[in-house]
N, C-alpha and C. Protein backbone atom coordinates (compact mmCIF):
# COMPACT_ATOMS: atom_id res chain seq x y z
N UNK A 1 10.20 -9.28 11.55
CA UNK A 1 11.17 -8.60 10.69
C UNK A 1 11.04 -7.09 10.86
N UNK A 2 11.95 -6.36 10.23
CA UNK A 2 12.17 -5.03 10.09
C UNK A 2 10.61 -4.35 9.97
N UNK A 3 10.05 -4.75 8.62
CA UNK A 3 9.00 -3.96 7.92
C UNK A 3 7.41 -4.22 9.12
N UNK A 4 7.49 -5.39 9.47
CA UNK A 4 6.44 -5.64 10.65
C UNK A 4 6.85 -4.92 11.77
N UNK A 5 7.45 -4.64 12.18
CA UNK A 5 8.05 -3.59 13.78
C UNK A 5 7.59 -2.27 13.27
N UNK A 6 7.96 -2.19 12.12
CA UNK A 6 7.87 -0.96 11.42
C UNK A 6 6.56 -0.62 11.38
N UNK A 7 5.56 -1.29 10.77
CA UNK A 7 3.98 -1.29 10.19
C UNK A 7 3.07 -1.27 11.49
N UNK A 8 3.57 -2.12 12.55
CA UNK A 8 3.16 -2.03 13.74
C UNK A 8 3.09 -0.62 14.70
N UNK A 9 4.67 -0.35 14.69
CA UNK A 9 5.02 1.38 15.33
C UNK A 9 3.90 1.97 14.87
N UNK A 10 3.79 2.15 13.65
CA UNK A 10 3.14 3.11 12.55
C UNK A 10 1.55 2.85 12.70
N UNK A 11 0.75 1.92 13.03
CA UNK A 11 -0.31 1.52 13.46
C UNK A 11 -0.46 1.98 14.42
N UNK A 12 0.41 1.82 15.55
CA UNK A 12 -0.49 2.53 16.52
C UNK A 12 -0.04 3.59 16.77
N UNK A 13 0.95 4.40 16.14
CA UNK A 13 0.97 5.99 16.23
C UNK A 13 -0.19 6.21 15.65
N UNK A 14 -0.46 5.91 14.40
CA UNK A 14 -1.99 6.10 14.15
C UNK A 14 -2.96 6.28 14.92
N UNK A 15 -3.34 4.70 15.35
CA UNK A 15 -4.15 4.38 16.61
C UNK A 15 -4.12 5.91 17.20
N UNK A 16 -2.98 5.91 18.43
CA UNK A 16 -3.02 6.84 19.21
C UNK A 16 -3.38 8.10 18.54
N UNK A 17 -3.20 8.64 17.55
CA UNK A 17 -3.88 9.71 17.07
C UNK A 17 -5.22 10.08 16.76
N UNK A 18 -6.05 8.96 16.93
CA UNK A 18 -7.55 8.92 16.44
C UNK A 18 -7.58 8.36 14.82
N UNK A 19 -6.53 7.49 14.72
CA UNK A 19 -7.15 7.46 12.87
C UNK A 19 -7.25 5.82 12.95
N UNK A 20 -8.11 5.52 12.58
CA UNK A 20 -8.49 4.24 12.27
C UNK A 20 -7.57 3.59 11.27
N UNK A 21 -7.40 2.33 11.72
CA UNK A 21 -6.88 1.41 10.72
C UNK A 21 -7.24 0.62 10.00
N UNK A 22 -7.46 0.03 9.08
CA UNK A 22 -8.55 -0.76 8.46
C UNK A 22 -7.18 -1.66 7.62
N UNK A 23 -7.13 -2.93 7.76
CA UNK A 23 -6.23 -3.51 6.74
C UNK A 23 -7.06 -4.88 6.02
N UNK A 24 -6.61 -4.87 4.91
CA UNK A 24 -7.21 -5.69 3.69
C UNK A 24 -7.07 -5.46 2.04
N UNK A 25 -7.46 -5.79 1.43
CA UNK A 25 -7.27 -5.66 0.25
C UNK A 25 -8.43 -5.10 -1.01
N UNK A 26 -7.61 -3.96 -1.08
CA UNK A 26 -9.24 -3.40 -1.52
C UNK A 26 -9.34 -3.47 -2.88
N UNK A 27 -10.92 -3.42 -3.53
CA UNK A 27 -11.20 -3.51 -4.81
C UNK A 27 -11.39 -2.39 -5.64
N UNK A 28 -12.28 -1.21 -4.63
CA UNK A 28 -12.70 -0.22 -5.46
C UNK A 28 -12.60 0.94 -4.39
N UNK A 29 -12.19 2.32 -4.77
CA UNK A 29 -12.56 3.28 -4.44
C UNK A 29 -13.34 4.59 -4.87
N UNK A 30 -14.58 4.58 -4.56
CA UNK A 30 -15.25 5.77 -4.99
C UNK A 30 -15.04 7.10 -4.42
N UNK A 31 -15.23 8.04 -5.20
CA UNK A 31 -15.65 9.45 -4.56
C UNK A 31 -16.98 9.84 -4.05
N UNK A 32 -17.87 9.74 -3.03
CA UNK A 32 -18.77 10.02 -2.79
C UNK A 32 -18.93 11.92 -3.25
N UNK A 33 -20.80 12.19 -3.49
CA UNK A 33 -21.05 13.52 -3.78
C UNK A 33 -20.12 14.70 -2.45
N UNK A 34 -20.40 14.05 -1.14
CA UNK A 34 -19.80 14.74 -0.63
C UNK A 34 -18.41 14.91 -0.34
N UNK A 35 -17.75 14.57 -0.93
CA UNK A 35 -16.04 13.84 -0.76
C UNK A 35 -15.30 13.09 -0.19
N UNK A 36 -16.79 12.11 0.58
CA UNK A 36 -16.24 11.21 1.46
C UNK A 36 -15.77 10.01 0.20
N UNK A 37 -15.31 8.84 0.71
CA UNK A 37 -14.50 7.87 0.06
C UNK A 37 -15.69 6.40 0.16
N UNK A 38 -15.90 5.98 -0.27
CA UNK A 38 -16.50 4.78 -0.31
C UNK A 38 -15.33 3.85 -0.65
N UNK A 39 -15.05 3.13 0.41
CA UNK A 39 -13.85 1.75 -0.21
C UNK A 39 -14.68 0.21 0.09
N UNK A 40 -14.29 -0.54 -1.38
CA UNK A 40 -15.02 -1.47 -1.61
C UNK A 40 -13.81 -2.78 -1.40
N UNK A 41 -13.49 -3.43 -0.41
CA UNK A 41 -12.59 -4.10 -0.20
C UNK A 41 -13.10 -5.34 -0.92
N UNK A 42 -12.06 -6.25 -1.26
CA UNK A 42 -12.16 -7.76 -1.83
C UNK A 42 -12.93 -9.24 -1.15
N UNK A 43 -13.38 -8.92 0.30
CA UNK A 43 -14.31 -9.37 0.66
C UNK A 43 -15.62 -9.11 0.60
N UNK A 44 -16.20 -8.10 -0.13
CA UNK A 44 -17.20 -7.68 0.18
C UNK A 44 -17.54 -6.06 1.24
N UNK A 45 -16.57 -6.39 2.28
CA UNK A 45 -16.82 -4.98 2.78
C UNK A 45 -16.92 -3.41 2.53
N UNK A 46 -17.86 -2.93 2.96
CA UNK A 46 -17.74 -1.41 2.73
C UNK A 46 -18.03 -0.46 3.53
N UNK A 47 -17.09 0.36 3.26
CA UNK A 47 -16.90 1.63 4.64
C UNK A 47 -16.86 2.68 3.95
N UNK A 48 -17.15 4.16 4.66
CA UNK A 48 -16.51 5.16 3.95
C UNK A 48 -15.38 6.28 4.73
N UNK A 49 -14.91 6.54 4.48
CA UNK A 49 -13.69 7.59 5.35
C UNK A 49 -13.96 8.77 4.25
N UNK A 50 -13.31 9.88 5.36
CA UNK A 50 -12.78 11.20 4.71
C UNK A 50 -11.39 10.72 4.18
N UNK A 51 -10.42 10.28 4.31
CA UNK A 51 -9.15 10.17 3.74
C UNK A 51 -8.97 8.69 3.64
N UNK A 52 -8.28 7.92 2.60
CA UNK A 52 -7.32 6.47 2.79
C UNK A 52 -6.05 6.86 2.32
N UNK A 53 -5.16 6.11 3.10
CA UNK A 53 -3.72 5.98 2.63
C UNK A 53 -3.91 4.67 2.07
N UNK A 54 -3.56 4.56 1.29
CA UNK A 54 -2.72 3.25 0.68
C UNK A 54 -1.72 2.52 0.52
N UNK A 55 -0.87 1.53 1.46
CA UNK A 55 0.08 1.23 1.42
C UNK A 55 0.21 -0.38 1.08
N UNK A 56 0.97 -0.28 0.23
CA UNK A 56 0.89 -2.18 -0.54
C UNK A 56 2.61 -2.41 -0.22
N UNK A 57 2.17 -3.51 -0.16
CA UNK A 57 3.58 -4.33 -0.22
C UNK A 57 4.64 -4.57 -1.62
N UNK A 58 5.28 -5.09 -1.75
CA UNK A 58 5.88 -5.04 -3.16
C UNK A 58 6.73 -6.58 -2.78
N UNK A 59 6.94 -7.35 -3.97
CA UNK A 59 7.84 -8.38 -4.53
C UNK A 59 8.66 -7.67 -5.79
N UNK A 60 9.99 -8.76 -5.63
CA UNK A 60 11.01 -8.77 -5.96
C UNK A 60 10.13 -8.66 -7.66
N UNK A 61 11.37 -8.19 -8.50
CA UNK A 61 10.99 -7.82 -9.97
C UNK A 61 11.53 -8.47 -10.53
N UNK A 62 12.13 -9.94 -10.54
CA UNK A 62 13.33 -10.79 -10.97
C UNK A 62 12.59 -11.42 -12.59
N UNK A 63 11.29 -11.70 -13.18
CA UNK A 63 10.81 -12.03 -14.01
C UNK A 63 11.46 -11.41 -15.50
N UNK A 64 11.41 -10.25 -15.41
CA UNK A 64 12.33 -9.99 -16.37
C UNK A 64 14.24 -9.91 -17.06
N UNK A 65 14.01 -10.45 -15.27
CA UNK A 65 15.88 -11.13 -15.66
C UNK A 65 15.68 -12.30 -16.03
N UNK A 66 15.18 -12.91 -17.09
CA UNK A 66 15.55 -14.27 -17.36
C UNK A 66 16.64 -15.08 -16.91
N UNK A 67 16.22 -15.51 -15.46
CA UNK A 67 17.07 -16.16 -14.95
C UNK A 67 16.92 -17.83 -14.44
N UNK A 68 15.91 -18.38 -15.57
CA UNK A 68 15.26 -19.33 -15.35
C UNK A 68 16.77 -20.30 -15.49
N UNK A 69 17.56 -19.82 -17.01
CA UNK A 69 18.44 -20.60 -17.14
C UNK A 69 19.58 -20.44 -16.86
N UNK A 70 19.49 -19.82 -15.80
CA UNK A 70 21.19 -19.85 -14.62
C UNK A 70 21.15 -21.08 -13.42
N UNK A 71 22.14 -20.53 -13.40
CA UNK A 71 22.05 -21.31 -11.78
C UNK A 71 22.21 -20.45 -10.52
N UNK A 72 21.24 -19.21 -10.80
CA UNK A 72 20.76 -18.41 -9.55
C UNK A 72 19.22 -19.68 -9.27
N UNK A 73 19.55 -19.41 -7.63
CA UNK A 73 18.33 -20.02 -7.14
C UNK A 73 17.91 -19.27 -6.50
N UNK A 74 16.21 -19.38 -6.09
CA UNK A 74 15.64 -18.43 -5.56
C UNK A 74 15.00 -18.86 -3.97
N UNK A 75 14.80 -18.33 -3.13
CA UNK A 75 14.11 -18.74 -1.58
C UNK A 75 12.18 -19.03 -1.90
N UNK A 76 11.75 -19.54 -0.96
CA UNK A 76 10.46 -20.22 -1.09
C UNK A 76 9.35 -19.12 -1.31
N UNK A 77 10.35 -17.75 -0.80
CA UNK A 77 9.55 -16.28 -0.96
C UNK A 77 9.62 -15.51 -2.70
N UNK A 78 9.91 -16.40 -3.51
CA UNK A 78 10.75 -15.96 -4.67
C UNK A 78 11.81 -14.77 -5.26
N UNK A 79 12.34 -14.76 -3.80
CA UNK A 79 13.57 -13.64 -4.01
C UNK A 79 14.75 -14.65 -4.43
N UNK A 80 15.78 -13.57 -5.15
CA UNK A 80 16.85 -14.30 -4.98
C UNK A 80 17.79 -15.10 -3.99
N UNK A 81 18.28 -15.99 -4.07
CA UNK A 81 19.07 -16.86 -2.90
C UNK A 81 20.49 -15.80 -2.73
N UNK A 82 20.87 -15.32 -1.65
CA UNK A 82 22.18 -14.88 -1.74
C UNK A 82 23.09 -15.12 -0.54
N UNK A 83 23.98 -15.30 -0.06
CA UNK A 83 24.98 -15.23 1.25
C UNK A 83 24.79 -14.03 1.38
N UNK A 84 25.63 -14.05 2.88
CA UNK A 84 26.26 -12.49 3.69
C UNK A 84 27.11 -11.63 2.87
N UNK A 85 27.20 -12.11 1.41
CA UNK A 85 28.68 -11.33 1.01
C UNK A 85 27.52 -10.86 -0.27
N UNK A 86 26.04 -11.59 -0.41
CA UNK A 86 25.36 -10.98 -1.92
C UNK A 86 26.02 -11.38 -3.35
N UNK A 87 26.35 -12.89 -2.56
CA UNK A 87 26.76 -13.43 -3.87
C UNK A 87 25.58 -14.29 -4.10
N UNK A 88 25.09 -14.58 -4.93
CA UNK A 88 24.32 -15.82 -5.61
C UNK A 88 24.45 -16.90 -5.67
N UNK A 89 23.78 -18.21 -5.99
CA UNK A 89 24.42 -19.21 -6.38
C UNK A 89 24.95 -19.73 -7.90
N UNK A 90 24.85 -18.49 -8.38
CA UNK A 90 25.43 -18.44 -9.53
C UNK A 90 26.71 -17.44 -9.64
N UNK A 91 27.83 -18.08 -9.76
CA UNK A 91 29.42 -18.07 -9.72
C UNK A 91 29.11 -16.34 -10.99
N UNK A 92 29.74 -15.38 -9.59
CA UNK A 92 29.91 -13.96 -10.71
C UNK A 92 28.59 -13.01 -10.51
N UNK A 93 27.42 -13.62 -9.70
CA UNK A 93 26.22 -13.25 -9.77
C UNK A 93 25.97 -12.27 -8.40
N UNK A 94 25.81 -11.13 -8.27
CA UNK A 94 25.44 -10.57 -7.07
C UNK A 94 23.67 -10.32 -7.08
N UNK A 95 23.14 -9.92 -5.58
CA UNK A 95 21.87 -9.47 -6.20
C UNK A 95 21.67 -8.75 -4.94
N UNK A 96 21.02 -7.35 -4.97
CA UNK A 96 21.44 -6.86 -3.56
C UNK A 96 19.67 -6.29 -3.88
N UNK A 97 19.52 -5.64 -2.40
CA UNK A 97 18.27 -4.53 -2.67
C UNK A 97 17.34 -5.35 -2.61
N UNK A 98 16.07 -4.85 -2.80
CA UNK A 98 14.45 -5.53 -3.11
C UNK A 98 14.74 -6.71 -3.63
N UNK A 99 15.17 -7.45 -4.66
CA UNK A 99 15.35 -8.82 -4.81
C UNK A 99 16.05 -10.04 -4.24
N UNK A 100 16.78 -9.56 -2.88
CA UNK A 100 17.15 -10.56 -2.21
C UNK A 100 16.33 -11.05 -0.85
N UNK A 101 15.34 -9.98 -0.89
CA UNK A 101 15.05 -10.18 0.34
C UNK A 101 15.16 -9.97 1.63
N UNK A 102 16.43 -8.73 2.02
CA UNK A 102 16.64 -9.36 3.49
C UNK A 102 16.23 -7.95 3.85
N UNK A 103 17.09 -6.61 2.96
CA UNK A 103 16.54 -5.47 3.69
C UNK A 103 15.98 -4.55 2.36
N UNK A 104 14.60 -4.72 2.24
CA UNK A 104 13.46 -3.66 1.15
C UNK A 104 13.80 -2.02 1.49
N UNK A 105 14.96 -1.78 1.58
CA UNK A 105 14.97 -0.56 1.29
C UNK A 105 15.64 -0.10 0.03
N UNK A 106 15.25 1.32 -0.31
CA UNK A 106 16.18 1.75 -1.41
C UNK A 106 17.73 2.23 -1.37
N UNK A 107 18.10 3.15 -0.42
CA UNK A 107 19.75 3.11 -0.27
C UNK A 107 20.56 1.75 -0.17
N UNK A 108 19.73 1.04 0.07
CA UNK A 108 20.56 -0.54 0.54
C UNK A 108 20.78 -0.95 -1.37
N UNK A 109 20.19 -0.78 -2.18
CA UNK A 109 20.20 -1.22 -3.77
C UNK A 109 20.90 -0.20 -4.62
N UNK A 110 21.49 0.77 -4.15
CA UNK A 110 21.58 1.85 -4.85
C UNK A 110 23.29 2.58 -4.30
């Protein structure tokens, strides 16, 4: 998909620049005395860097549309279900942007 071509490019422009990549899910970040970073990832691992970026993924925000009792249905990814046109399967229902799934950007919702 889009966001993997994307994350990939962006990896190894990294790469090629000298900056390490480290991906996982982290638990804790300290400030070391000297300002290095201690990151305490969710396996157990620990490293320290001068800098981390942080970049997380995001899901759809549909929980607070109570839409349990429509007849919008949702994909196995729990976005909304929609056609090429961003209609729903609920008659009147559009759903465009981050909750359908197809393109996570913001001008595309807006």
């Amino acid at each position: 998909t889009f966001d993997q071509e994307l994350a990939q490019f962006q990896i190894t422009n990294f790469e090629d620049l000298g900056v390490a990549v480290e991906i996982g899910q982290i638990e804790q970040i300290e400030k070391n005395a000297d300002g290095s970073l201690k990151v305490t990832k969710v396996d157990g691992h620990v490293d320290e860097f001068d800098c981390v970026l942080v970049a997380i993924g995001r899901s759809a925000n549909v929980t607070s549309l109570n839409l349990k009792n429509t007849d919008v249905q949702f994909t196995k990814t729990g976005h909304i279900k929609t056609d090429e046109y961003e209609n729903t399967t609920a008659s009147g229902v559009h759903a465009v942007g981050d909750v359908n799934g197809k393109i996570a950007l913001t001008p595309v919702a807006i």
